[in-house]
Protein backbone atom coordinates (compact mmCIF):
# COMPACT_ATOMS: atom_id res chain seq x y z
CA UNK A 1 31.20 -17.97 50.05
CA UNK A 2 34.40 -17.82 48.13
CA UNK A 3 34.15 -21.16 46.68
CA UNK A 4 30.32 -20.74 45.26
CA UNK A 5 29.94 -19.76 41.61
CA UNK A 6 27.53 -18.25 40.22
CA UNK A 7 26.85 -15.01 37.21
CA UNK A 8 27.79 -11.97 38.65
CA UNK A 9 26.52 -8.85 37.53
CA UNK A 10 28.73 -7.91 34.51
CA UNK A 11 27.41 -10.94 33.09
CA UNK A 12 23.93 -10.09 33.36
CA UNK A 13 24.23 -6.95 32.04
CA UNK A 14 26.20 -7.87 29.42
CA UNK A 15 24.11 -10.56 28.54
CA UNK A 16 20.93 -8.67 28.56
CA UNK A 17 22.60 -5.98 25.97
CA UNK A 18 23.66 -8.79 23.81
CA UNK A 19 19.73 -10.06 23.79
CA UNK A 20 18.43 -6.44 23.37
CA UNK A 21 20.87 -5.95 20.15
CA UNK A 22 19.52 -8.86 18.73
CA UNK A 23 15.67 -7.65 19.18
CA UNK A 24 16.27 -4.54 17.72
CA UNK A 25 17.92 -6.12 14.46
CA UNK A 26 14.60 -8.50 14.23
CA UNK A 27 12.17 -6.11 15.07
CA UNK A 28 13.54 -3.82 12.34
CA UNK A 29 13.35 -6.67 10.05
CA UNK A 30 9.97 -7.07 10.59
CA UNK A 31 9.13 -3.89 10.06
CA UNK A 32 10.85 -3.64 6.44
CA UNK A 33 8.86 -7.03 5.80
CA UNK A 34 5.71 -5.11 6.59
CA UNK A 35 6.11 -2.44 4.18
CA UNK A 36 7.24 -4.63 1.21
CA UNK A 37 4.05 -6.47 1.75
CA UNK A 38 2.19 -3.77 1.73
CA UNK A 39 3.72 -2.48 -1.31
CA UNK A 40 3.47 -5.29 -3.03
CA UNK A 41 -0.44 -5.74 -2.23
CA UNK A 42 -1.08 -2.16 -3.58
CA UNK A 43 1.04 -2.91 -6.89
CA UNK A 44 -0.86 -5.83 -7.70
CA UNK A 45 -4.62 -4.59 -6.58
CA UNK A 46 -3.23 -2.12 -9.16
CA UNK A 47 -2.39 -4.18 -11.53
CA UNK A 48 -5.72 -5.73 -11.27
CA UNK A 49 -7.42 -2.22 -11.43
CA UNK A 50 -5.66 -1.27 -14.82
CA UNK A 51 -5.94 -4.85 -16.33
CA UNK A 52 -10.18 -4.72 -15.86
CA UNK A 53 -10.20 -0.98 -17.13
CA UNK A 54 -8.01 -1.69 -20.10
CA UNK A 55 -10.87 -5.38 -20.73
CA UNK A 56 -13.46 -2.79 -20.49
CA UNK A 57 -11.92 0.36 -23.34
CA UNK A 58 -11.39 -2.87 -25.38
CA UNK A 59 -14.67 -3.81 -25.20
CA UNK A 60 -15.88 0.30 -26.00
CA UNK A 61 -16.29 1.47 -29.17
CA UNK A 62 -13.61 3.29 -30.79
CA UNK A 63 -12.96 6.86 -29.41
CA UNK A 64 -11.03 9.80 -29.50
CA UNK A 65 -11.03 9.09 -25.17
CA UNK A 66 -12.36 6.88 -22.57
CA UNK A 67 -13.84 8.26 -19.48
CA UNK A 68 -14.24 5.31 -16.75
CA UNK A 69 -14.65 5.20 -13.26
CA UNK A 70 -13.02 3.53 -10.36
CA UNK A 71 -15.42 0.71 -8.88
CA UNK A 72 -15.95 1.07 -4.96
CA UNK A 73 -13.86 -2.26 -4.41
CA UNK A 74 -10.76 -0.16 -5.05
CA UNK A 75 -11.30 2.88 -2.75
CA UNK A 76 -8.15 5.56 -2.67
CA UNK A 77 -7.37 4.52 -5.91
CA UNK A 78 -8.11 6.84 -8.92
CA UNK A 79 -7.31 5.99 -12.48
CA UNK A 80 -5.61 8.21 -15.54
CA UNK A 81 -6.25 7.23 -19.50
CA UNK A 82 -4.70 8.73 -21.57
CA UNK A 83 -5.20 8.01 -25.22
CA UNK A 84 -2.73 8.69 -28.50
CA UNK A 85 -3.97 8.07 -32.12
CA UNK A 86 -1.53 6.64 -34.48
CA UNK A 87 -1.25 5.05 -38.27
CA UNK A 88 -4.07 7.46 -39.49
CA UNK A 89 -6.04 6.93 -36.31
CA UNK A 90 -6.61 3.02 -36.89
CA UNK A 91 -4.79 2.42 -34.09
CA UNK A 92 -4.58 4.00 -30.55
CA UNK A 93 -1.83 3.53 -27.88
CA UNK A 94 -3.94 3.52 -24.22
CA UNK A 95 -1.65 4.37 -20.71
CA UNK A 96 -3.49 3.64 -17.86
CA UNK A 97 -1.71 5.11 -15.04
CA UNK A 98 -3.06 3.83 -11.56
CA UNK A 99 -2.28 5.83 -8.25
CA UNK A 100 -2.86 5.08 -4.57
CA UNK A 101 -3.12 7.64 -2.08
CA UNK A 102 -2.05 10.32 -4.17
CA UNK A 103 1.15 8.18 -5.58
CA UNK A 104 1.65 6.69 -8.93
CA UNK A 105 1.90 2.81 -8.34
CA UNK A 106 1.59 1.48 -11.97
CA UNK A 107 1.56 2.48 -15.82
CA UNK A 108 0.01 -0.09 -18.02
CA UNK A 109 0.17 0.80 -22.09
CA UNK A 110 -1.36 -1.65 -24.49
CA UNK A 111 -3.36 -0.91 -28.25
CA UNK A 112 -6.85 -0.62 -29.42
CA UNK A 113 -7.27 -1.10 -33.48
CA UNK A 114 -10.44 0.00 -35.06
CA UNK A 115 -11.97 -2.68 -37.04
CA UNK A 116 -14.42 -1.15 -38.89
């Protein structure tokens, strides 16, 4: 028996807590990819959200305020406009501030002139 080789426990052990290190690091890794993704998917259905609201106040007559509503496609989000008149009230600066689940994910500003 003396001359047989083989792993002997130490090894095993050793090499099973060398393996189980290097799960944990991935699995964490995963993880962090998970939630960047996600946040990155809710930032740009955002994005999306504000740039259709802002097409449609564009497409409004001029007003003193806008008061839109959230289509059903983007459910838990809700939508803030806020509107400030400027250069004698020809021009207005519109924020559009999207949040998701109670948490602000995106301010979009941008102008509406009135023409007439």
């Amino acid at each position: 028996m003396r001359g047989e080789k083989g792993i002997s426990l130490l090894e095993t052990i050793l090499a099973l807590a060398i393996l189980g290190i290097i799960s944990v690091s991935f699995l964490g890794g995963t993880a962090t990819t998970s939630t960047a993704r996600a946040t990155a998917d809710e930032r740009a259905s955002g994005k999306i959200l504000a740039e259709s609201l802002l097409e449609t106040i564009k497409k409004m007559d001029y007003a003193s305020s806008y008061n839109l509503t959230v289509p059903d496609d983007f459910a838990g989000y809700a939508a803030n406009i806020t509107v400030q008149n400027i250069k004698n009230n020809n021009i207005q600066q519109v924020f559009i501030t999207i949040e998701h689940r109670n948490r602000e994910v995106l301010t979009l500003e941008s102008y509406k002139v009135n023409r007439q």
